[in-house]
Protein backbone atom coordinates (compact mmCIF):
# COMPACT_ATOMS: atom_id res chain seq x y z
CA UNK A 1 15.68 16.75 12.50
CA UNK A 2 14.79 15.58 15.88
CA UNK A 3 17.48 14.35 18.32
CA UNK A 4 18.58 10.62 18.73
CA UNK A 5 19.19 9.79 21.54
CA UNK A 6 20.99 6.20 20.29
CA UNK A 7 20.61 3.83 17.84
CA UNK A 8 19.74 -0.48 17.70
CA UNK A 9 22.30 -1.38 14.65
CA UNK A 10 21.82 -4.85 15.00
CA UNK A 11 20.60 -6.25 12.21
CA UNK A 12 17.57 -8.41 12.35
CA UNK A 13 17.26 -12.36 12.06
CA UNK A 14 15.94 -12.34 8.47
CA UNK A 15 14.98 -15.90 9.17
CA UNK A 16 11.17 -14.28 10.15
CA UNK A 17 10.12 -11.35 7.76
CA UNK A 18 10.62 -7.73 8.99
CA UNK A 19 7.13 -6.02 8.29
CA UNK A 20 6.91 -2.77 7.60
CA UNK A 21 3.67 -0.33 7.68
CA UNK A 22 2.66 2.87 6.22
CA UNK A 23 -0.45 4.56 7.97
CA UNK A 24 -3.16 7.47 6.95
CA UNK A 25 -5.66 8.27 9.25
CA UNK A 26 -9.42 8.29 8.02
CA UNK A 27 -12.63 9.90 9.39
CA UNK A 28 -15.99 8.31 7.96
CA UNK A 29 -19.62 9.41 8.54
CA UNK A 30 -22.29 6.58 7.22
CA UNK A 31 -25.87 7.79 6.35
CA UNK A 32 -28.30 4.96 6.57
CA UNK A 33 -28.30 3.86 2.66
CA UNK A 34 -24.77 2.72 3.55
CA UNK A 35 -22.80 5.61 1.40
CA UNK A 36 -20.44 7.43 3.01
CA UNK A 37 -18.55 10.90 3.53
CA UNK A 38 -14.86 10.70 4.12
CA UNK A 39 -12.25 13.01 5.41
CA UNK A 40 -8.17 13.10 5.20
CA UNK A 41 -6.57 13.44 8.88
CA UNK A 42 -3.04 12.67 7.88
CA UNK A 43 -1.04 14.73 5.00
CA UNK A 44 1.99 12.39 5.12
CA UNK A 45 1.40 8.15 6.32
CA UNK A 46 3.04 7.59 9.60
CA UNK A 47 5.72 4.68 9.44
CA UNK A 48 6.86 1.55 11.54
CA UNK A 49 9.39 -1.48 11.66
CA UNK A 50 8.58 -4.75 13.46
CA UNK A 51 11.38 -7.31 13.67
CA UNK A 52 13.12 -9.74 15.64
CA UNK A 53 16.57 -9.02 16.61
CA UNK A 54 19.01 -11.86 18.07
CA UNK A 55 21.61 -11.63 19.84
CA UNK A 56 24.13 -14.12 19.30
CA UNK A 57 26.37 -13.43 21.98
CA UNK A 58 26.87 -12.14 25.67
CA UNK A 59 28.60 -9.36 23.99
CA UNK A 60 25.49 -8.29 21.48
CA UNK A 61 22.97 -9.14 24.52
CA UNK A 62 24.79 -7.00 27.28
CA UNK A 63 24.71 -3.85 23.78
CA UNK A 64 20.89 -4.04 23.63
CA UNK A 65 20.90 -4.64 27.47
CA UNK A 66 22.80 -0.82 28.31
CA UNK A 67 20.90 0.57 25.27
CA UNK A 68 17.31 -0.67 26.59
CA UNK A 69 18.36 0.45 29.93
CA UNK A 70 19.73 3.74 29.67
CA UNK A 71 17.59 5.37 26.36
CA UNK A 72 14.43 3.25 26.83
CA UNK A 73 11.92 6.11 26.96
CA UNK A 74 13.90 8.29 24.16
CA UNK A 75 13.76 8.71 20.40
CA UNK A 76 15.90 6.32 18.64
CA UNK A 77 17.70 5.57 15.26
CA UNK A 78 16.80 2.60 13.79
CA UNK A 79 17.76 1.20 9.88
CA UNK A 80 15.31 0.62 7.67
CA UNK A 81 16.99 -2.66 7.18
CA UNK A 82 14.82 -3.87 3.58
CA UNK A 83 15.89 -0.40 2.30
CA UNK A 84 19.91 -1.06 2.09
CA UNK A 85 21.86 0.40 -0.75
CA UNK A 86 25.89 0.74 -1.11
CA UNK A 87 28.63 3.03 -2.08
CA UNK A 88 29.79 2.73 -5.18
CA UNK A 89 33.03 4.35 -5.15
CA UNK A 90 34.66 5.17 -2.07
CA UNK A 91 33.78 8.41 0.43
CA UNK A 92 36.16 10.20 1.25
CA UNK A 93 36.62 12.75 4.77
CA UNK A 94 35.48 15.83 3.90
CA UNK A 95 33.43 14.91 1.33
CA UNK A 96 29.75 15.68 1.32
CA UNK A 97 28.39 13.69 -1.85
CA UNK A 98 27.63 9.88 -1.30
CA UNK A 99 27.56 7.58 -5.17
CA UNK A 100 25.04 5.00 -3.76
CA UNK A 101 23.74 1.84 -6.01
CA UNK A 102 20.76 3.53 -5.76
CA UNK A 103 18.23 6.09 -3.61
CA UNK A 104 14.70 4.90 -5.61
CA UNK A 105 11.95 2.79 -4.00
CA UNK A 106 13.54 3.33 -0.57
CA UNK A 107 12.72 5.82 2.49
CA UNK A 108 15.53 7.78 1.62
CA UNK A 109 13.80 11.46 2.22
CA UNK A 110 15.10 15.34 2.19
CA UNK A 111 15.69 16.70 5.89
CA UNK A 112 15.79 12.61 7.31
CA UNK A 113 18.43 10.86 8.84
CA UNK A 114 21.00 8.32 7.24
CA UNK A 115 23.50 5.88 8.16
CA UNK A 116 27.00 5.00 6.96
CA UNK A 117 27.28 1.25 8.15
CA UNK A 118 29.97 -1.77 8.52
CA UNK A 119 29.25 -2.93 11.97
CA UNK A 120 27.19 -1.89 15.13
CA UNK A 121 30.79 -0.56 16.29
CA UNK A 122 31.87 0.89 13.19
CA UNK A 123 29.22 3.48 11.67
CA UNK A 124 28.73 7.65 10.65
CA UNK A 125 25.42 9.04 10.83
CA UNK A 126 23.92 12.57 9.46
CA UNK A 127 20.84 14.50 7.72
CA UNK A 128 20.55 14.36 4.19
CA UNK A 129 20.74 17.82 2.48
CA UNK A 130 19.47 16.03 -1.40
CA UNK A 131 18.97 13.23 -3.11
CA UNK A 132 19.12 11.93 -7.12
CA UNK A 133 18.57 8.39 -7.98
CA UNK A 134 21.67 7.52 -7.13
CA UNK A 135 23.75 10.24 -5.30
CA UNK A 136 23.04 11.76 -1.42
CA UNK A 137 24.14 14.95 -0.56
CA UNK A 138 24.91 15.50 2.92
CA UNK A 139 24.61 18.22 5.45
CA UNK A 140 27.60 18.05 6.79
CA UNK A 141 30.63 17.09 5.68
CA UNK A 142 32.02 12.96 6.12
CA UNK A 143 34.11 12.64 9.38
CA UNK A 144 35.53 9.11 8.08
CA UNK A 145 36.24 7.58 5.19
CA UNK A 146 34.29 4.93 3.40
CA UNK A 147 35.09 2.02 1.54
CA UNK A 148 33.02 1.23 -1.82
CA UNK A 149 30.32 -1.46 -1.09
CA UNK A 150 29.88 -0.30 2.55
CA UNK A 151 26.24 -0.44 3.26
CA UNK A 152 24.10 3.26 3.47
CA UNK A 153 20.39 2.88 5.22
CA UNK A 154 17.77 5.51 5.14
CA UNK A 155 17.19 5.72 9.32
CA UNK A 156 13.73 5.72 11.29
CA UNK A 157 13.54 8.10 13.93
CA UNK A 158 11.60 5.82 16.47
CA UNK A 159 10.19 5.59 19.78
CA UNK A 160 9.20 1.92 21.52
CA UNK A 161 7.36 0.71 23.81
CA UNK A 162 7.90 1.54 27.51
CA UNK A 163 8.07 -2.27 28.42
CA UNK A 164 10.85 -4.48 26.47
CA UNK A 165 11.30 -8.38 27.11
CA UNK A 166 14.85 -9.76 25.75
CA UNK A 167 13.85 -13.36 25.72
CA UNK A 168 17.28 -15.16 27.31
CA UNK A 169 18.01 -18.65 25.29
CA UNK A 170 21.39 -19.03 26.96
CA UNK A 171 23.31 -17.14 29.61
CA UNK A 172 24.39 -14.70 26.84
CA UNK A 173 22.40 -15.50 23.66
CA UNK A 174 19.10 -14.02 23.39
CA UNK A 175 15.89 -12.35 21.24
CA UNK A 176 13.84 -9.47 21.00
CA UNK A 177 10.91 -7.55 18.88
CA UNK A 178 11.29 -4.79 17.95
CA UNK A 179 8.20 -2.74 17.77
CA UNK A 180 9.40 1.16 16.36
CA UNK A 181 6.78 3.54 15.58
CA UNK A 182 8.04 6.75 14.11
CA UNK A 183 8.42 9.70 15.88
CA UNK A 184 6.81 13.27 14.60
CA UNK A 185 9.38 15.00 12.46
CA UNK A 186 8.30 18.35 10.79
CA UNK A 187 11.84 18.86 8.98
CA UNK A 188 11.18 16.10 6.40
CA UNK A 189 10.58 16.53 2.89
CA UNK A 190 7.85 13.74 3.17
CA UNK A 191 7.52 11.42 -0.09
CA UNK A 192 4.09 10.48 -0.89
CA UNK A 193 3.44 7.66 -3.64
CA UNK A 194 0.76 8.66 -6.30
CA UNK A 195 -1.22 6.76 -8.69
CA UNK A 196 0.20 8.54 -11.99
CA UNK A 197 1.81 5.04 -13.32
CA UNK A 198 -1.39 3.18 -12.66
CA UNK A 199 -3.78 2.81 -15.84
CA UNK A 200 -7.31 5.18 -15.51
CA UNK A 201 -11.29 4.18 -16.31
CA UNK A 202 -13.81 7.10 -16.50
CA UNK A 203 -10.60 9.44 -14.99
CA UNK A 204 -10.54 7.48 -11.78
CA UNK A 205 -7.44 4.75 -11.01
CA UNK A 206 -7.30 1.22 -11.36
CA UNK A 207 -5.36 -1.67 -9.34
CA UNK A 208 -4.69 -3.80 -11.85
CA UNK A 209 -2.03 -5.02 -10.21
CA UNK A 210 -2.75 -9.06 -10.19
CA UNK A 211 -2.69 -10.72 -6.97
CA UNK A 212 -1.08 -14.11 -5.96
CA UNK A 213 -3.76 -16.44 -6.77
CA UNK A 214 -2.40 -19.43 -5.37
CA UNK A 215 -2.78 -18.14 -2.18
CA UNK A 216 -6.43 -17.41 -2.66
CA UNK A 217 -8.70 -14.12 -3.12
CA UNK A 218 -11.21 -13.90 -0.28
CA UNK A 219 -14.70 -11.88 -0.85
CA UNK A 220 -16.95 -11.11 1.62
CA UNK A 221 -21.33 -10.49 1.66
CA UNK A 222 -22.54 -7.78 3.43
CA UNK A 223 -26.00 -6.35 3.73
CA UNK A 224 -26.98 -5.60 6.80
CA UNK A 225 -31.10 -5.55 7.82
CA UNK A 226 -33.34 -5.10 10.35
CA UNK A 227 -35.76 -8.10 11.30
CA UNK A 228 -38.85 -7.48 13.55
CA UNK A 229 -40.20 -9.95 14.68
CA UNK A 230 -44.00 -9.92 16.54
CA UNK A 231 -45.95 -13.60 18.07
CA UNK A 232 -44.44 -15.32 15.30
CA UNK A 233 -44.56 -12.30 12.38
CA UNK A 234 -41.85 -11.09 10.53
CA UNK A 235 -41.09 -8.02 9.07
CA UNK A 236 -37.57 -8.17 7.05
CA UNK A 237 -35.99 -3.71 6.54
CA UNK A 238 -32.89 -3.20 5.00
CA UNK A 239 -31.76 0.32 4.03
CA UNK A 240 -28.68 -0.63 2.44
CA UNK A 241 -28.85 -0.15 -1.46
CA UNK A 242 -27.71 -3.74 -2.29
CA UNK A 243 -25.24 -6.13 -1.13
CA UNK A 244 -21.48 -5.06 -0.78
CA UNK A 245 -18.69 -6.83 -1.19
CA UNK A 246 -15.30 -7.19 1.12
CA UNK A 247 -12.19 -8.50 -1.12
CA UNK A 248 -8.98 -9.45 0.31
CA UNK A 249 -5.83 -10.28 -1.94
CA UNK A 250 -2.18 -10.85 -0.91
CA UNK A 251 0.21 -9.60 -3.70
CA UNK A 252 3.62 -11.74 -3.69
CA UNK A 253 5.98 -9.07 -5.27
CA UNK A 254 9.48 -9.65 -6.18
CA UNK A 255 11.54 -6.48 -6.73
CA UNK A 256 11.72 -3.15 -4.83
CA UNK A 257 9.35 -1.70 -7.25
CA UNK A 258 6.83 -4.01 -7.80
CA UNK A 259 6.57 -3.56 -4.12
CA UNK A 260 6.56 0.14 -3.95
CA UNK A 261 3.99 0.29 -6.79
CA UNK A 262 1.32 -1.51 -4.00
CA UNK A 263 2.79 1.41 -1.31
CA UNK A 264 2.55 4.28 -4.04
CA UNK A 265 -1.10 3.21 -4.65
CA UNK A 266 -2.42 3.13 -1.03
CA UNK A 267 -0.82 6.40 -0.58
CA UNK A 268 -2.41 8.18 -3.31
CA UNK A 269 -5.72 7.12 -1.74
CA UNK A 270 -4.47 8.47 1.95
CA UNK A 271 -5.98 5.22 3.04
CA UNK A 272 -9.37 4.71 3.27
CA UNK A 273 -9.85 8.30 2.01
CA UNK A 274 -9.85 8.00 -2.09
CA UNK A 275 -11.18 5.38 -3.70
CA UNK A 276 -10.54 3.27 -7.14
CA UNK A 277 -11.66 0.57 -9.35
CA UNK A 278 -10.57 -3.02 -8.09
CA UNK A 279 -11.37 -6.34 -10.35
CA UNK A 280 -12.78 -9.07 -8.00
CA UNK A 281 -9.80 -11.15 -9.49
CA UNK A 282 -12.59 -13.75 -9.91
CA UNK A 283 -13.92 -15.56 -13.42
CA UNK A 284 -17.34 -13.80 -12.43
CA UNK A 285 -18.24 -13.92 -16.32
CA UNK A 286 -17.13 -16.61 -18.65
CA UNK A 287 -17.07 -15.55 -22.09
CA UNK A 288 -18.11 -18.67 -24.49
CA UNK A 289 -17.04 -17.17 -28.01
CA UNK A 290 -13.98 -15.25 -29.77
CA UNK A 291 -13.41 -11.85 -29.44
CA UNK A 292 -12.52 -9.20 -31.92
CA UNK A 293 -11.23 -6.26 -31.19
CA UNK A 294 -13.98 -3.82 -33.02
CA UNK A 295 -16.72 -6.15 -30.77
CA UNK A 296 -19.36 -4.65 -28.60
CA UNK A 297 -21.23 -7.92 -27.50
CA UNK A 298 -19.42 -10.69 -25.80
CA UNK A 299 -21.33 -14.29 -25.65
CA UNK A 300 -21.13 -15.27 -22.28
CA UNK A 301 -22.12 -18.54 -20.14
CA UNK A 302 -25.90 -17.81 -18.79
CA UNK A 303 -24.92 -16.88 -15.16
CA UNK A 304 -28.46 -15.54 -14.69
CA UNK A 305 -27.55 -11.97 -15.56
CA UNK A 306 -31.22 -10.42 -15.57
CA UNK A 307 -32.26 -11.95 -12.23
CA UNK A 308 -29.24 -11.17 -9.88
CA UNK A 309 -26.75 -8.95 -11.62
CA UNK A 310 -28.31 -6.16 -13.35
CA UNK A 311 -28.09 -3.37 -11.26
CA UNK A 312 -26.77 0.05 -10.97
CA UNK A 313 -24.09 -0.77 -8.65
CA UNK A 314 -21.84 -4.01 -8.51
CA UNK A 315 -22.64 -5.85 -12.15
CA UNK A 316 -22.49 -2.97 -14.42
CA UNK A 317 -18.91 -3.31 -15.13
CA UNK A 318 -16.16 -5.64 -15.80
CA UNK A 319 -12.75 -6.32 -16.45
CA UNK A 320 -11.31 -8.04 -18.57
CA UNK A 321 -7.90 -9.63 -18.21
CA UNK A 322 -6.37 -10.78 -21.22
CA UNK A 323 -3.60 -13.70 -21.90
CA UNK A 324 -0.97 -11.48 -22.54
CA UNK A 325 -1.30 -9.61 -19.27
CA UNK A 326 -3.26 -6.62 -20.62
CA UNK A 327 -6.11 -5.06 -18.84
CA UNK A 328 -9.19 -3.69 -20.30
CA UNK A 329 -12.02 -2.14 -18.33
CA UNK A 330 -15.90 -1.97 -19.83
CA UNK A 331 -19.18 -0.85 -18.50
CA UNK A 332 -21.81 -3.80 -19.25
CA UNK A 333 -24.67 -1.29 -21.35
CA UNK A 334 -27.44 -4.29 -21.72
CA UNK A 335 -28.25 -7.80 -22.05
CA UNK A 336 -30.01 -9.06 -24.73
CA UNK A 337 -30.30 -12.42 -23.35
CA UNK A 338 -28.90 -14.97 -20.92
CA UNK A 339 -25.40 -15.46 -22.76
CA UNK A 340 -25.10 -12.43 -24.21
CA UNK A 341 -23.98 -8.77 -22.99
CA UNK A 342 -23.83 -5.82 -24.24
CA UNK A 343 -20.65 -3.03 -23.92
CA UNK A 344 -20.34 0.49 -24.03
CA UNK A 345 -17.79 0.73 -26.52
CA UNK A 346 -15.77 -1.72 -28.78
CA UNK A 347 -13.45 -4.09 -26.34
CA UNK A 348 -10.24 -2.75 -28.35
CA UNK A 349 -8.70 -6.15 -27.93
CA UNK A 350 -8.92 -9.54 -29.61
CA UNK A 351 -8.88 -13.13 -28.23
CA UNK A 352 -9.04 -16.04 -29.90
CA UNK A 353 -11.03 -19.36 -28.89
CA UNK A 354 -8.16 -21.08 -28.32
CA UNK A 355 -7.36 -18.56 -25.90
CA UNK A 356 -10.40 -18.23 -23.46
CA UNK A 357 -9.64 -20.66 -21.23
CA UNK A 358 -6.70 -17.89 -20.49
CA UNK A 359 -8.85 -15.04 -20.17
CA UNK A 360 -10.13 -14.01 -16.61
CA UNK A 361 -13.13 -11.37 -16.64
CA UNK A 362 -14.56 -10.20 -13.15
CA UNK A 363 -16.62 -7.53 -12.38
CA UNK A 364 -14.93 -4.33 -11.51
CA UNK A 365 -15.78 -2.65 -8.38
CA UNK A 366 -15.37 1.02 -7.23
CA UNK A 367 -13.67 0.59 -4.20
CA UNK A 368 -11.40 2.03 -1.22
CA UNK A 369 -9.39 0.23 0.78
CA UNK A 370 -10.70 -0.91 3.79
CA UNK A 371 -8.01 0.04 6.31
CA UNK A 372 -5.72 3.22 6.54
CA UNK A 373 -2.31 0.74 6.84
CA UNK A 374 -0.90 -1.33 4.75
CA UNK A 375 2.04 -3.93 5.61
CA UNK A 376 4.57 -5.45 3.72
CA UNK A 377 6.16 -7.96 5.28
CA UNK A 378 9.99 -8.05 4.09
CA UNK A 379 11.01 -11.67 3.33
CA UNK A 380 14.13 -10.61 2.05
CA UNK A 381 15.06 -6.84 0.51
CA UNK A 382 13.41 -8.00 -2.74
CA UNK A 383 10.98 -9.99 -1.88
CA UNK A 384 7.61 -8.59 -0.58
CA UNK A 385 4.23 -9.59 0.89
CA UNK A 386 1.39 -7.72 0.89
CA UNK A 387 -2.11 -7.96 2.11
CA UNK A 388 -4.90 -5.16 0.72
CA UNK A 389 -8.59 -5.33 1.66
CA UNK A 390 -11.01 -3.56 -0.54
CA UNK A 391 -14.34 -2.42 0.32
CA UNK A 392 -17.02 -1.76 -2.72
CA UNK A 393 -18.26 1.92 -2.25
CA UNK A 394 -21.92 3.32 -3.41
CA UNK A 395 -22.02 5.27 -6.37
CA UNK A 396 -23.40 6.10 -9.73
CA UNK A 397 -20.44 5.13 -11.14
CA UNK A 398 -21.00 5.42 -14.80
CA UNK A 399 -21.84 9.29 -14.13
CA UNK A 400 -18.93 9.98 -11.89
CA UNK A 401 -17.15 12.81 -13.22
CA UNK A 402 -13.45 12.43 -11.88
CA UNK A 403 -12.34 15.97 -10.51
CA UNK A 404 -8.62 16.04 -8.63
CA UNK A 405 -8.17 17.37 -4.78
CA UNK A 406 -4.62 18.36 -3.77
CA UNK A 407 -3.55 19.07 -0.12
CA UNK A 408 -1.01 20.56 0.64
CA UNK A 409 0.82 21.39 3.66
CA UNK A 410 3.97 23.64 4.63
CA UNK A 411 5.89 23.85 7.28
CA UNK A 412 9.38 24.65 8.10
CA UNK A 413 11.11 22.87 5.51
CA UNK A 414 8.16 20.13 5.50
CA UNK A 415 5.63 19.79 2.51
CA UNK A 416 3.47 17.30 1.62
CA UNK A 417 0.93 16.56 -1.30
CA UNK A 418 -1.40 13.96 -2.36
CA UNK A 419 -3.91 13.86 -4.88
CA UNK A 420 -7.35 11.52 -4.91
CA UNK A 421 -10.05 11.44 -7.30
CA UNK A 422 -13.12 12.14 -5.99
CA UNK A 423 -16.74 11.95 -7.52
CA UNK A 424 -20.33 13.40 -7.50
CA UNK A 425 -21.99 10.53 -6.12
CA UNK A 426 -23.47 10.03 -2.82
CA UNK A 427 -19.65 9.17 -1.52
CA UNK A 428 -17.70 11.79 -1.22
CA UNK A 429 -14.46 13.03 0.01
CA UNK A 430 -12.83 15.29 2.10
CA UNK A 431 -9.54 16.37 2.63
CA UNK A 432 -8.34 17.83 5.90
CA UNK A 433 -4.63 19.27 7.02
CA UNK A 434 -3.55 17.30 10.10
């Protein structure tokens, strides 16, 4: 474990959200169709805390005042505040075992630091030795003891900025950000999320996690050409294979899990690195007639299928999002006509035609995200926002043959895994111990 030189145990003004990030590290090399070859620089996402804290008093703002100025430029301890948990029976001096409401869907990690909390004044800090769902062993034994309920943070060992502003309101009140970016630990038993709870199409993952649609889905065009132009003449080049598509979501999650779900997902892609199927979250097809479950066609409204969407890439498959909540993914085979498609297999579902004004079929995209971090902004502990962008990827899709990469990376008491699928297609992926 590295060594702090002091720690901000202030809590933050929860009256703006505290956003925290997770970032990977992604190298890509484009060839001129627009596909891509990707490679893993990170083995374990780098972390960091933004939030505002206030002081509400001369006595707080002189504490971050002697803090700022004499440990500025060191390594410090700083809460994961959205991550508190309790004691639930009291810990005693001498003890080494913590009983903790609970350890899950919080940094709480093998080798990291922790904090026993009841005031900035009033705290006991160590290295956690283990960790069960709802038990923390420590390295070394308590030096106090602990009442039940007393609040127990997973801690973020931090540098800052080398230039601070603590914005004066009064002669003693005041407010600052807080901008901590974590410092390199190698004694950490990192934890990586992984995709294993997430539903699978054709052996490769899919976010089926439903966005907040209220607050709108945004998709992007791109297809970029070349136009010459000579006295007048024109002469239109595009290399690209077709047009791709940009989608941004935000996902409104209530719940430490729900939230960690979105986190476990971006890190079993690394990123950018792996990619996945993502629905457009869009009625891009409406379906017209009742659906049985042992049905192969669907009767659709004419949306010009032929002309604009048949094509190896972005029409050729769907998903199909039923009343109930369930999710079922199909690759469009043919089209028989304008309001009619075809399916690969039976849709395994049925919905009636009372029900179709309830069911929401888009086209399913393989995907990666579209930036190595990912923030959730903290509203409260529970309550989440978080904003993914998706970029569609170039592939034969329906031959992809999912195979599974696994990195791994040792050292000291440090180890790290992750696991992506990757394809056969002309985008490919690379995995590289950084």
């Amino acid at each position: 474990m590295l060594t702090i030189a002091d720690y901000l145990l202030i809590s933050p003004d929860w009256g703006e959200p505290i956003s925290y990030s997770r970032r990977w590290q992604t190298a890509i090399q484009n060839v001129i169709t627009g596909a891509e070859k990707r490679a893993a620089l990170f083995t374990w996402p780098r972390r960091s805390l933004s939030y505002i804290l206030q002081a509400m008093s001369a006595a707080e703002s002189n504490y971050v005042k002697r803090k700022l100025f004499k440990n500025l430029h060191n390594i410090w301890g700083i809460p994961f505040w959205q991550d508190r948990t309790t004691l639930s029976v009291q810990a005693d001096a001498g003890q080494a075992i913590l009983q903790v409401g609970s350890t899950e869907n919080r940094n709480f990690e093998i080798g990291a630091p922790y904090i026993i909390q009841e005031s900035e004044a009033s705290y006991e800090t160590g290295e956690i030795s283990d960790l069960t769902a709802t038990q923390i062993t420590v390295k070394s034994n308590l030096n106090n003891t602990w009442a039940a309920g007393t609040d127990v943070y997973p801690v973020l060992q931090a540098r800052l900025q080398p230039t601070q502003k603590l914005g004066m309101i009064t002669a003693g009140i005041g407010d600052i950000r807080i901008e901590a970016k974590e410092a390199f630990d190698s004694g950490i038993t990192r934890y990586i999320g992984d995709a294993s709870d997430f539903d699978t199409y054709k052996g490769i993952p899919v976010f089926g996690i439903e966005p907040d649609l209220a607050d709108g889905v945004v998709q992007g065009f791109s297809h970029p050409y070349k136009l010459l132009q000579f006295f007048g003449s024109e002469y239109l080049h595009s290399n690209t294979l077709e047009t791709g598509f940009r989608i941004s979501a935000k996902f409104f999650e209530t719940g430490k899990a729900p939230i960690w779900d979105v986190l476990d997902f971006f890190d079993a892609m690394m990123g950018r690195h792996g990619h996945f199927w993502f629905p457009s979250w869009q009625s891009d097809i409406v379906v017209t007639g009742a659906i049985a479950a042992t049905d192969t066609q669907l009767t659709i409204e004419d949306i010009d299928y032929d002309s604009y969407w048949a094509n190896p890439y972005v029409g050729r498959y769907i998903y199909l999002l039923f009343p109930d909540g369930i999710g079922v993914c199909r690759r469009i085979m043919g089209h028989p006509s304008d309001t009619v498609i075809t399916l690969e297999e039976a849709v395994g579902k049925a919905c009636s035609a009372d029900e179709l004004d309830s069911l929401l079929v888009s086209f399913l995209h393989l995907s990666r995200f579209d930036a190595d971090e990912i923030k959730t902004e903290y509203i409260s502990e529970d309550l989440g926002e978080i904003k993914v962008r998706a970029k569609t990827i170039y592939s034969e899709a329906a031959e992809t043959v999912a195979t599974t990469t696994t990195t791994t990376t040792t050292s000291s008491s440090t180890s790290s895994s992750s696991s992506t699928a990757s394809t056969t297609s002309s985008s490919s992926t690379t995995s590289t111990t950084a």
